[in-house]
C-alpha atoms as a PDB file:
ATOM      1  CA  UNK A   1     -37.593 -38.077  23.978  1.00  0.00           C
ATOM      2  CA  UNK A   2     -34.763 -40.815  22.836  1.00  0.00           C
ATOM      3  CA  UNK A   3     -35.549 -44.214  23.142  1.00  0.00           C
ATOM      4  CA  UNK A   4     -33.247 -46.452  24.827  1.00  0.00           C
ATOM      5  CA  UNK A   5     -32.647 -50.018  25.357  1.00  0.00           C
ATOM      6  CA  UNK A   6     -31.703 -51.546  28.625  1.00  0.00           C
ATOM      7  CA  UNK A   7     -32.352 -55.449  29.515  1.00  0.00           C
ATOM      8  CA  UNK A   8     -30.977 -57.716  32.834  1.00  0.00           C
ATOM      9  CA  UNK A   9     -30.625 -60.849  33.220  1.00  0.00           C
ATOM     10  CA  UNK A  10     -30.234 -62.630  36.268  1.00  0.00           C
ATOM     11  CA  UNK A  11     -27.796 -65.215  35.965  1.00  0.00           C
ATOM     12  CA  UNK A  12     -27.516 -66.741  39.009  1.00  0.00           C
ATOM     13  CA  UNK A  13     -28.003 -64.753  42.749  1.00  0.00           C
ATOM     14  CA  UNK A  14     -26.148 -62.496  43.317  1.00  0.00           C
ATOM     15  CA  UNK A  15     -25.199 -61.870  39.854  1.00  0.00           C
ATOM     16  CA  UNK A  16     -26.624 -60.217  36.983  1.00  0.00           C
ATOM     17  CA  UNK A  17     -25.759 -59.268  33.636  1.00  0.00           C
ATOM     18  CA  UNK A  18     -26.748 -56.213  32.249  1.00  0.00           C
ATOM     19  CA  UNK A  19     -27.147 -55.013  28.709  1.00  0.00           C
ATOM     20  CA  UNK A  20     -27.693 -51.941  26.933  1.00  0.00           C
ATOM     21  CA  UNK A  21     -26.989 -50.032  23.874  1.00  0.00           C
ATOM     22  CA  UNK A  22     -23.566 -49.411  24.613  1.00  0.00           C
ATOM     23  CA  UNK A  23     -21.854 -51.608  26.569  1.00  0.00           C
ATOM     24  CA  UNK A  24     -22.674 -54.736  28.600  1.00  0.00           C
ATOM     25  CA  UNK A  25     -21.933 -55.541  31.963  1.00  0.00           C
ATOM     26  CA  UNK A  26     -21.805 -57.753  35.495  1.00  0.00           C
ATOM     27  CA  UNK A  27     -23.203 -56.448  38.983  1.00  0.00           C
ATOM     28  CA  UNK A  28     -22.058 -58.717  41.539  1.00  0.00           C
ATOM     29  CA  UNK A  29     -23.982 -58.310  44.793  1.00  0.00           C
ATOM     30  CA  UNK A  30     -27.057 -59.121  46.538  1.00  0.00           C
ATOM     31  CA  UNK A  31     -30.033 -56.181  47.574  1.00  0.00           C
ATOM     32  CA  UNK A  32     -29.549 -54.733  50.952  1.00  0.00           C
ATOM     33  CA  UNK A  33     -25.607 -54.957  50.895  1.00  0.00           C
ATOM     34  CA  UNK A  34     -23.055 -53.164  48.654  1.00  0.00           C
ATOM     35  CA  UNK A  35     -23.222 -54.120  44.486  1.00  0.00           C
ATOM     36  CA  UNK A  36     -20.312 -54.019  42.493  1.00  0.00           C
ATOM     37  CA  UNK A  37     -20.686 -53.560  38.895  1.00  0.00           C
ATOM     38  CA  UNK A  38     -17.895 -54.002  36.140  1.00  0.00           C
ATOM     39  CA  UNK A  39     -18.576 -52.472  32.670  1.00  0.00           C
ATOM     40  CA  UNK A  40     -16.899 -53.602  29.031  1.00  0.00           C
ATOM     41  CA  UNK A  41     -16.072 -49.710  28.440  1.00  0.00           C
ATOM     42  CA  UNK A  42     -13.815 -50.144  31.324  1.00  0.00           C
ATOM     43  CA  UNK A  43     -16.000 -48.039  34.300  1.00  0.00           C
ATOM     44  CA  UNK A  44     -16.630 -50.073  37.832  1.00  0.00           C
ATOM     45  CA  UNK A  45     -19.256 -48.848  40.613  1.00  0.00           C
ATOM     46  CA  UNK A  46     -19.969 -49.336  44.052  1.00  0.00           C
ATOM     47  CA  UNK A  47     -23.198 -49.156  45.176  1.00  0.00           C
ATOM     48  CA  UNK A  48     -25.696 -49.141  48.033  1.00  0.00           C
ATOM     49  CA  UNK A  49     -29.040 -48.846  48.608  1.00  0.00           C
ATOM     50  CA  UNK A  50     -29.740 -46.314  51.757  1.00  0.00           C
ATOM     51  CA  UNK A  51     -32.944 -46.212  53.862  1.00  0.00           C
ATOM     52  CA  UNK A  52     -35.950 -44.712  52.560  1.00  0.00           C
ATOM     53  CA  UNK A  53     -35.416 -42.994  48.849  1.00  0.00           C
ATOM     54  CA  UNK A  54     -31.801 -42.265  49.540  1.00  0.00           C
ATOM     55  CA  UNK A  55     -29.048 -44.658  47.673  1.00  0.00           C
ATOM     56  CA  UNK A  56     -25.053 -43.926  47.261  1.00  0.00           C
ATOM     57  CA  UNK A  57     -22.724 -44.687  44.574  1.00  0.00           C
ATOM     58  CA  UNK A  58     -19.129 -44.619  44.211  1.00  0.00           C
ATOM     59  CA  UNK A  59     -17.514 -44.814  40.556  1.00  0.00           C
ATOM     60  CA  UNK A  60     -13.658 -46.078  40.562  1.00  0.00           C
ATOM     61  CA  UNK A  61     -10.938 -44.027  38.875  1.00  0.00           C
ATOM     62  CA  UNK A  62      -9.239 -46.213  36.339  1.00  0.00           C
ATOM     63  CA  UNK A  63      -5.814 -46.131  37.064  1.00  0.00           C
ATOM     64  CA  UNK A  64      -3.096 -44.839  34.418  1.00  0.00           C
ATOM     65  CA  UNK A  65      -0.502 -47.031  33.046  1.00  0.00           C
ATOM     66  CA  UNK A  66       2.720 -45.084  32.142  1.00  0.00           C
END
């Protein structure tokens, strides 16, 4: 079993920073509404908590540069 690291901190409501071994990151977003969440490795989410045990989650394609 790996150990991991993983530590929030709530900065002010509605938005939290989030770190962990490999990155660090804001969610933006208050509980019972949609939360986005912006990474340093580049990744942003959407997500939602759903009644009972059921949540959803979107993650954004990053878009190509040419």
């Amino acid at each position: 079993m790996p150990i991991t690291f993983r530590k929030s901190i709530r900065i002010f409501p509605g938005v939290t920073l989030n770190i962990n071994a490999k990155s660090v990151s804001f969610t933006f977003g208050a509980r019972g509404g949609p939360r986005h969440t912006i990474s340093s490795t580049g990744r942003r989410t959407t997500s939602m908590d759903l009644p009972g045990p059921f949540g959803w989650r979107h993650n954004h394609r990053r878009r190509r540069r040419h």
